[in-house]
C-alpha atoms as a PDB file:
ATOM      1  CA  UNK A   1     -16.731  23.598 -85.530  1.00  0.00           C
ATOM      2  CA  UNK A   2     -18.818  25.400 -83.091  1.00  0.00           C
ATOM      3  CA  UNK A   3     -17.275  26.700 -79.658  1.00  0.00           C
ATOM      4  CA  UNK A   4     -18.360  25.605 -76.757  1.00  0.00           C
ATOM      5  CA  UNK A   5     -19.157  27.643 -73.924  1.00  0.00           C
ATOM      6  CA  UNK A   6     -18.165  24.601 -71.172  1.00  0.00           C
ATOM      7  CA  UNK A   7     -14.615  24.820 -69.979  1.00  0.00           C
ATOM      8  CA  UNK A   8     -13.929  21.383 -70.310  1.00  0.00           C
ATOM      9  CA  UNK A   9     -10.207  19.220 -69.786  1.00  0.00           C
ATOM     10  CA  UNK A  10     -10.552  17.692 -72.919  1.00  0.00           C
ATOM     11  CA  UNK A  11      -7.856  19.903 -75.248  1.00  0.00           C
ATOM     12  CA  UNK A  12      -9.339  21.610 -78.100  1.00  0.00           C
ATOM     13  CA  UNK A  13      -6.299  23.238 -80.068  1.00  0.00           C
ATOM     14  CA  UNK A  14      -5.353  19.491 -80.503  1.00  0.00           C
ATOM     15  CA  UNK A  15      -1.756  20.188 -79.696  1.00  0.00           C
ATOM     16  CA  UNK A  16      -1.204  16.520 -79.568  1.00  0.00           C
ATOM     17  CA  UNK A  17      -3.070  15.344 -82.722  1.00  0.00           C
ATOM     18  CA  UNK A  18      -1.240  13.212 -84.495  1.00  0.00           C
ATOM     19  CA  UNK A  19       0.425  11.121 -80.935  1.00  0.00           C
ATOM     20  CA  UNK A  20      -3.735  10.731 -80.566  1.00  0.00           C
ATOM     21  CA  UNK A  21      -4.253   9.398 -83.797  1.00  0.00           C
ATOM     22  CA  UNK A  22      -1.336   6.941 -83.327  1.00  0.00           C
ATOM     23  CA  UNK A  23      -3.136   5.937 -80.153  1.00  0.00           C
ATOM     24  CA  UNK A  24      -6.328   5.611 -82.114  1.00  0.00           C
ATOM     25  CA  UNK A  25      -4.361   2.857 -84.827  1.00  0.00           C
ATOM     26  CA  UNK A  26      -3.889   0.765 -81.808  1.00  0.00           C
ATOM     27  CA  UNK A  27      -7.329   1.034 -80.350  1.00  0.00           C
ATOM     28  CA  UNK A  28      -8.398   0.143 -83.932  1.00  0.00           C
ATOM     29  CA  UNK A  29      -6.486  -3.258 -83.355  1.00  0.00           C
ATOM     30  CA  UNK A  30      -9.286  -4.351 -80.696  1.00  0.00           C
ATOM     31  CA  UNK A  31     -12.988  -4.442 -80.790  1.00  0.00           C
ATOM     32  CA  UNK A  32     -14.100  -1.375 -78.763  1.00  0.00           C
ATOM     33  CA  UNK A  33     -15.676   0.982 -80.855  1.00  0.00           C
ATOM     34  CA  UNK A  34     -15.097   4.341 -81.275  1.00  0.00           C
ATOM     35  CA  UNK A  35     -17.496   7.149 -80.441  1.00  0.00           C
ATOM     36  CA  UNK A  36     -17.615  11.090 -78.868  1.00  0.00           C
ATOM     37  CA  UNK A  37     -18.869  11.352 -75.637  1.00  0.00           C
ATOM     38  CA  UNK A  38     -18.393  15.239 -73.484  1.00  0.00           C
ATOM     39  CA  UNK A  39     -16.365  16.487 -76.460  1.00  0.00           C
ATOM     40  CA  UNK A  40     -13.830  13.785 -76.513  1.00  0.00           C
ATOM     41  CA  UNK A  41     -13.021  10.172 -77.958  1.00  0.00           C
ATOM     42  CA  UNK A  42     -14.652   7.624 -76.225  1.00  0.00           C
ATOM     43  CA  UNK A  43     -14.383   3.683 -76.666  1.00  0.00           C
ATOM     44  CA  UNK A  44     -17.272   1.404 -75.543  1.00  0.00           C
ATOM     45  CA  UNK A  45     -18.016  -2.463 -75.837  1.00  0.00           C
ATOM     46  CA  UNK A  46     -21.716  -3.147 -75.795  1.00  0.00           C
ATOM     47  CA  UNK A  47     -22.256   0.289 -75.092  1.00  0.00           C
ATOM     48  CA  UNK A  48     -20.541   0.829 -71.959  1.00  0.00           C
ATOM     49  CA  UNK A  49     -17.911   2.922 -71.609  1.00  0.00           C
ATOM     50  CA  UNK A  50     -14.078   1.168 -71.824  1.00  0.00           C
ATOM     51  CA  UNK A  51     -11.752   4.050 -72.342  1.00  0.00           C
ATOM     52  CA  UNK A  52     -11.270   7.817 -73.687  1.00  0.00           C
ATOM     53  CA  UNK A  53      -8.454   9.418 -75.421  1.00  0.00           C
ATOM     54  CA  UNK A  54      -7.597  13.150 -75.055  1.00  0.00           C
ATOM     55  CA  UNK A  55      -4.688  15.712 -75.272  1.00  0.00           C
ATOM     56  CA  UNK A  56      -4.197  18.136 -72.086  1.00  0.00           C
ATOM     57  CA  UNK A  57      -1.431  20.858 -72.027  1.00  0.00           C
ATOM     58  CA  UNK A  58       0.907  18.925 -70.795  1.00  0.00           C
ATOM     59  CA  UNK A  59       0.568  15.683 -71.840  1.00  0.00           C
ATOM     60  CA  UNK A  60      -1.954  13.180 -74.002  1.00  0.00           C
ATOM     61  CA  UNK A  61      -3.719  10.219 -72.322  1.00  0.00           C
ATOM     62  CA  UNK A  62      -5.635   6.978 -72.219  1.00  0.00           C
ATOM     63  CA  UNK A  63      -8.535   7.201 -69.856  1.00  0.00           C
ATOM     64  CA  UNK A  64      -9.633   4.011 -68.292  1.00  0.00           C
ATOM     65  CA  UNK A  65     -12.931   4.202 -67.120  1.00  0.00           C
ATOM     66  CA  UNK A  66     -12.652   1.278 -64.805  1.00  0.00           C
ATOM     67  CA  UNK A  67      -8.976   1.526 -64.223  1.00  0.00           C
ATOM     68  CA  UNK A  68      -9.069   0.661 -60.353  1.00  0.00           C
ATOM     69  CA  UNK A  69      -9.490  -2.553 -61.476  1.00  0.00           C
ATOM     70  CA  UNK A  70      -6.128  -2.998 -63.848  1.00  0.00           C
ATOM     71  CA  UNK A  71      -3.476  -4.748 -62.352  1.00  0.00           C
ATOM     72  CA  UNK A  72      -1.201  -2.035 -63.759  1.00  0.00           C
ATOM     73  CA  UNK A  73       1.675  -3.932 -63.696  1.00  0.00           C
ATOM     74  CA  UNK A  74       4.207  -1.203 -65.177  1.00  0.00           C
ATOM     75  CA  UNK A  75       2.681   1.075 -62.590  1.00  0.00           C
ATOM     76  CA  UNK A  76       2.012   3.507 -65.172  1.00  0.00           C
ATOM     77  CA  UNK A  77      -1.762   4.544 -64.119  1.00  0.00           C
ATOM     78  CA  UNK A  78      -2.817   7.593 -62.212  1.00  0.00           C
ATOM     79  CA  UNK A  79      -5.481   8.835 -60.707  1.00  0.00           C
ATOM     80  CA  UNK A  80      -6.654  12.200 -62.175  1.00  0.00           C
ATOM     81  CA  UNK A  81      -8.297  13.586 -59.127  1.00  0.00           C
ATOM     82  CA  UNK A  82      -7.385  11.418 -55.652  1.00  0.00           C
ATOM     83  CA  UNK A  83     -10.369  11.379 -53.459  1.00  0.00           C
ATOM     84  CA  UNK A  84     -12.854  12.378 -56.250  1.00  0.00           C
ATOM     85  CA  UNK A  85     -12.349   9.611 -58.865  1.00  0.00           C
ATOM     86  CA  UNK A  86     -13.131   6.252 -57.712  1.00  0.00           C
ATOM     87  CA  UNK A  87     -12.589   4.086 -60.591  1.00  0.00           C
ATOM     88  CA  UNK A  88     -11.087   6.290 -63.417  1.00  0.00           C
ATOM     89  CA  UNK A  89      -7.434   6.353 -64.217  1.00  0.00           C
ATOM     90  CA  UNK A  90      -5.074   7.500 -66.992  1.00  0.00           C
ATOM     91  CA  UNK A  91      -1.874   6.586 -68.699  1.00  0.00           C
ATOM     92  CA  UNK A  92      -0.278   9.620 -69.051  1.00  0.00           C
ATOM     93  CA  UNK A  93       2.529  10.357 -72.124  1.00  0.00           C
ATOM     94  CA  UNK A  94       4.062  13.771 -73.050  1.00  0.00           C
ATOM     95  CA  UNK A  95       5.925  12.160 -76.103  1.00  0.00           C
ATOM     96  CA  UNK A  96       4.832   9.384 -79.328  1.00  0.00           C
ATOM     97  CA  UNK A  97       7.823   7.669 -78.756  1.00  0.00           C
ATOM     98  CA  UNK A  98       6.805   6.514 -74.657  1.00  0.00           C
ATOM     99  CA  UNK A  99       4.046   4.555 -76.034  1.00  0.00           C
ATOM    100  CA  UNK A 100       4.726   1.180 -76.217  1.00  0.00           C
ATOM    101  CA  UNK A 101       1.684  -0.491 -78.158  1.00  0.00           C
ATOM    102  CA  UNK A 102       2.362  -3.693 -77.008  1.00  0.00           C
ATOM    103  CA  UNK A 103       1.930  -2.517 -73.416  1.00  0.00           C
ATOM    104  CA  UNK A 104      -1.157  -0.125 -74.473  1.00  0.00           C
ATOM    105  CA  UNK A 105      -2.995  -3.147 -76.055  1.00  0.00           C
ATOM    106  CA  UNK A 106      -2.007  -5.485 -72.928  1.00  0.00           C
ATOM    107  CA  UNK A 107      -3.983  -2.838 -70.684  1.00  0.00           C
ATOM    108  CA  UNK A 108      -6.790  -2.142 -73.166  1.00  0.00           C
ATOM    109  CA  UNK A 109      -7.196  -5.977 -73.859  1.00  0.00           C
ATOM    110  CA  UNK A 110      -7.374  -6.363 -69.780  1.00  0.00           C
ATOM    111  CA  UNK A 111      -9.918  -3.486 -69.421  1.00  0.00           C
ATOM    112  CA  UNK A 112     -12.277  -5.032 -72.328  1.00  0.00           C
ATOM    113  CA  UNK A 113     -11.590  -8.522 -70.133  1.00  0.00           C
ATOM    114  CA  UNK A 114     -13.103  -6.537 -67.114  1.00  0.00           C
ATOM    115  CA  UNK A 115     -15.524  -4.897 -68.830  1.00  0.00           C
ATOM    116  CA  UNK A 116     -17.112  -8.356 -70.227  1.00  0.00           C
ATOM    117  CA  UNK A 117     -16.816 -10.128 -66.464  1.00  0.00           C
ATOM    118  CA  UNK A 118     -18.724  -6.994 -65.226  1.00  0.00           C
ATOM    119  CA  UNK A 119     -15.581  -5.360 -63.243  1.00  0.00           C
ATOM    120  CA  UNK A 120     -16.737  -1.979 -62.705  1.00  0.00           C
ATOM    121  CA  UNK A 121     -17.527   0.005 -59.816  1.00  0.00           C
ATOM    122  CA  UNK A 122     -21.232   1.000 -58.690  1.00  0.00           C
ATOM    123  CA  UNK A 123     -22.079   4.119 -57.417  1.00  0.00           C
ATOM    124  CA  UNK A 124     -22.329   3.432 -53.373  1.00  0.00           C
ATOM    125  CA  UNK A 125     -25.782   3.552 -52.251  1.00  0.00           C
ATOM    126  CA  UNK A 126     -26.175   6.024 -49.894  1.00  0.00           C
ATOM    127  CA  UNK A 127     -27.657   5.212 -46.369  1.00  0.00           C
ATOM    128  CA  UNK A 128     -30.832   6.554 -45.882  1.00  0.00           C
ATOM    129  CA  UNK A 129     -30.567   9.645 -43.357  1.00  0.00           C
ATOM    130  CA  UNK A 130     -33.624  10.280 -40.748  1.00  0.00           C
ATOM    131  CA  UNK A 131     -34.179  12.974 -38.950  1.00  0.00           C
ATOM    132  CA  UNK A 132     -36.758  12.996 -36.011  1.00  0.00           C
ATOM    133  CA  UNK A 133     -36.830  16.796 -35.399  1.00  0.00           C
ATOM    134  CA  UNK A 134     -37.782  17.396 -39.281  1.00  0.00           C
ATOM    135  CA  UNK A 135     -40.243  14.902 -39.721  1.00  0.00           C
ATOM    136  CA  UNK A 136     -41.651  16.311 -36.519  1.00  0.00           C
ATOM    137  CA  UNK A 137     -42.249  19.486 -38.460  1.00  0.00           C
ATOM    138  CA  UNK A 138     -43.402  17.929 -41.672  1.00  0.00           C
ATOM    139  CA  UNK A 139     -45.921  16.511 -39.187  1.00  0.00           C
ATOM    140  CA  UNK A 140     -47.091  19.006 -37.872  1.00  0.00           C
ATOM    141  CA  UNK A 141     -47.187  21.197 -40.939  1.00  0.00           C
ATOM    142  CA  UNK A 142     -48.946  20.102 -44.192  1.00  0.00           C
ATOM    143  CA  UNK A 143     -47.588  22.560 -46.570  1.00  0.00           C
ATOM    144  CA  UNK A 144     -43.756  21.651 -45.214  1.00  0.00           C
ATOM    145  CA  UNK A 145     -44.597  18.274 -45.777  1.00  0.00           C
ATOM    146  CA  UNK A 146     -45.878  18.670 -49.148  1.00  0.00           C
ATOM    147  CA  UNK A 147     -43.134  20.900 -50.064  1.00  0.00           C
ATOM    148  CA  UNK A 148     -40.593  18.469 -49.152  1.00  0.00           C
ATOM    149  CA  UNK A 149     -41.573  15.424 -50.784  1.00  0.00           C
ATOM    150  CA  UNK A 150     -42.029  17.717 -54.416  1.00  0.00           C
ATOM    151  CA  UNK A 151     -38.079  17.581 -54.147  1.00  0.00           C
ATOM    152  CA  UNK A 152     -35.974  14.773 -55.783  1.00  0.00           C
ATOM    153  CA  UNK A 153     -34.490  12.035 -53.872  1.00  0.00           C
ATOM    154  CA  UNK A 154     -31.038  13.782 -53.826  1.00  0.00           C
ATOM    155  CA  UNK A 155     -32.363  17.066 -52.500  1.00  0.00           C
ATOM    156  CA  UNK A 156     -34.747  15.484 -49.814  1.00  0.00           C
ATOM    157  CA  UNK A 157     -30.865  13.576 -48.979  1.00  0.00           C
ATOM    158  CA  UNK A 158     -29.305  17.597 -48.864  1.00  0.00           C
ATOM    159  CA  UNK A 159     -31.457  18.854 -46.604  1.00  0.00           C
ATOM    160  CA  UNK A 160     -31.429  15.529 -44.207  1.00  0.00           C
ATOM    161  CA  UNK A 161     -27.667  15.465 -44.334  1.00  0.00           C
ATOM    162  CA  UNK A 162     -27.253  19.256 -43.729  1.00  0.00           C
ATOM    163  CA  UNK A 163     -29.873  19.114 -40.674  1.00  0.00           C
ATOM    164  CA  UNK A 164     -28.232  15.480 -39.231  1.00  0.00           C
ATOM    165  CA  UNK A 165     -24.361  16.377 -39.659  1.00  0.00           C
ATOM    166  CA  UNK A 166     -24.734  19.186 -36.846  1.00  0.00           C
ATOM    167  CA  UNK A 167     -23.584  17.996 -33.301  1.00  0.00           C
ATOM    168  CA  UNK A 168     -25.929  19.725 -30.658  1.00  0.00           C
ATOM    169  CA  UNK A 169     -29.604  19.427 -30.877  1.00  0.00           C
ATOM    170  CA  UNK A 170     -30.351  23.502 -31.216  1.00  0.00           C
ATOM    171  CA  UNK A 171     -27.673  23.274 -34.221  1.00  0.00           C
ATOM    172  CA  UNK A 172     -30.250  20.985 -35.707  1.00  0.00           C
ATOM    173  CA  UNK A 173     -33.546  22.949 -34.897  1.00  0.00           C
ATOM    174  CA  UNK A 174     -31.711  26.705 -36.023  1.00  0.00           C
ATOM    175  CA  UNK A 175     -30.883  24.298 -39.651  1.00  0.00           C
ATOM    176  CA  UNK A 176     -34.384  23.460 -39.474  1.00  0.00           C
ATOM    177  CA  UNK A 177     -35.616  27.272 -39.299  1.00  0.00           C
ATOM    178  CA  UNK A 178     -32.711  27.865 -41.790  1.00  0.00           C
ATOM    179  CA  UNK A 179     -34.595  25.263 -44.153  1.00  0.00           C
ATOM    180  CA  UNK A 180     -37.599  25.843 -43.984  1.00  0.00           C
ATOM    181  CA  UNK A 181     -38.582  28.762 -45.917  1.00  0.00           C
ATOM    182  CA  UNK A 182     -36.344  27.484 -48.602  1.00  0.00           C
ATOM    183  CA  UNK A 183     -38.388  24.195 -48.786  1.00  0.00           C
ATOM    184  CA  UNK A 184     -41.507  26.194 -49.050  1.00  0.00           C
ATOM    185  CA  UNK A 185     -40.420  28.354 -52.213  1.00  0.00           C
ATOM    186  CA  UNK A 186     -38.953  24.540 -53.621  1.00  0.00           C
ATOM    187  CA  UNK A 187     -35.049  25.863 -53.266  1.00  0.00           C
ATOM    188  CA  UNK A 188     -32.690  23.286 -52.744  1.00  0.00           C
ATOM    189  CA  UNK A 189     -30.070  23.205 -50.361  1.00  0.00           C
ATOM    190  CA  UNK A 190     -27.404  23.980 -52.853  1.00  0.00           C
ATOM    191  CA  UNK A 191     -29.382  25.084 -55.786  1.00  0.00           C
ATOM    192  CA  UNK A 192     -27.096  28.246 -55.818  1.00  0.00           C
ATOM    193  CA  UNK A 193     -24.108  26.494 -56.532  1.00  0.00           C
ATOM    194  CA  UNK A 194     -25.663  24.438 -59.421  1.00  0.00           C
END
């Protein structure tokens, strides 16, 4: 088994082995199918992602990848990370004994229901930002302008957002001058932090 570097939430010292494996003779009962996905157990039906299965420190879990859309009716889902995840959410156990697998295979049978009437939850499109004062530089400059479009979509987005969130109009020309040199040696906006 080879280490990996990637500090990741799924549990490796498999503190909660054998609850998972009881989770994984229910799972077995349906017809997602099992497979490894980011280091942990993941279940898909026509190759799109259902659930995942994982131990934590504190507890072991079903993730459901398209939870929002469970009428949870025990109220037993959470969401992992409010604000961040839209549509994932887990049902969280500490013990064997709190999982009821009649329950378990009443929510997995509803997600793989979902799954098959397409209930999942796109990405929102982002609305294309302008910005008059930049394209009045990449007008006016060739080598801006050809320096910008060599980024991707997303970074072209960065820089727009970071130069269109500011209030005042010199706020936006000083982000500009900010900008620019970084455009011309092809930096992104937050390349650093990547």
């Amino acid at each position: 088994m080879e280490s990996s570097k990637t500090t990741h939430s799924w549990d490796k010292n498999n503190s909660w082995s054998e609850e998972l494996e009881f989770l994984k003779s229910i799972i077995v009962k349906t017809e997602l199918v099992e497979t490894t996905k980011w280091g942990g157990i993941v279940y898909v039906l026509n190759g799109k992602n259902v659930l995942g299965i994982g131990g934590f420190k504190n507890y072991f879990t079903i993730c459901f990848f398209n939870g929002v859309f469970l009428k949870d009716e025990k109220k037993v889902l959470v969401n992992a990370q409010e604000g961040v995840t839209k549509s994932l959410r887990q049902w969280r156990f500490s013990s064997k004994e709190e999982v009821n697998e009649a329950a378990v295979l009443d929510y997995i049978q509803e997600a793989i229901t979902n799954e098959k009437q397409g209930k999942n939850s796109k990405p929102e499109k982002k609305e294309p930002i302008l910005s008059e004062l930049l394209q009045k530089e990449l007008d006016a400059d060739a080598n801006l302008a050809d320096a910008f479009l060599k980024f991707s979509p997303y970074k072209q987005y960065e820089f727009l957002e970071y130069i269109e969130t500011a209030k005042r109009e010199e706020t936006k020309r000083s982000r500009i001058e900010k900008i620019k040199p970084m455009i011309l040696k092809n930096i992104g906006l937050n390349d650093k932090y990547r």
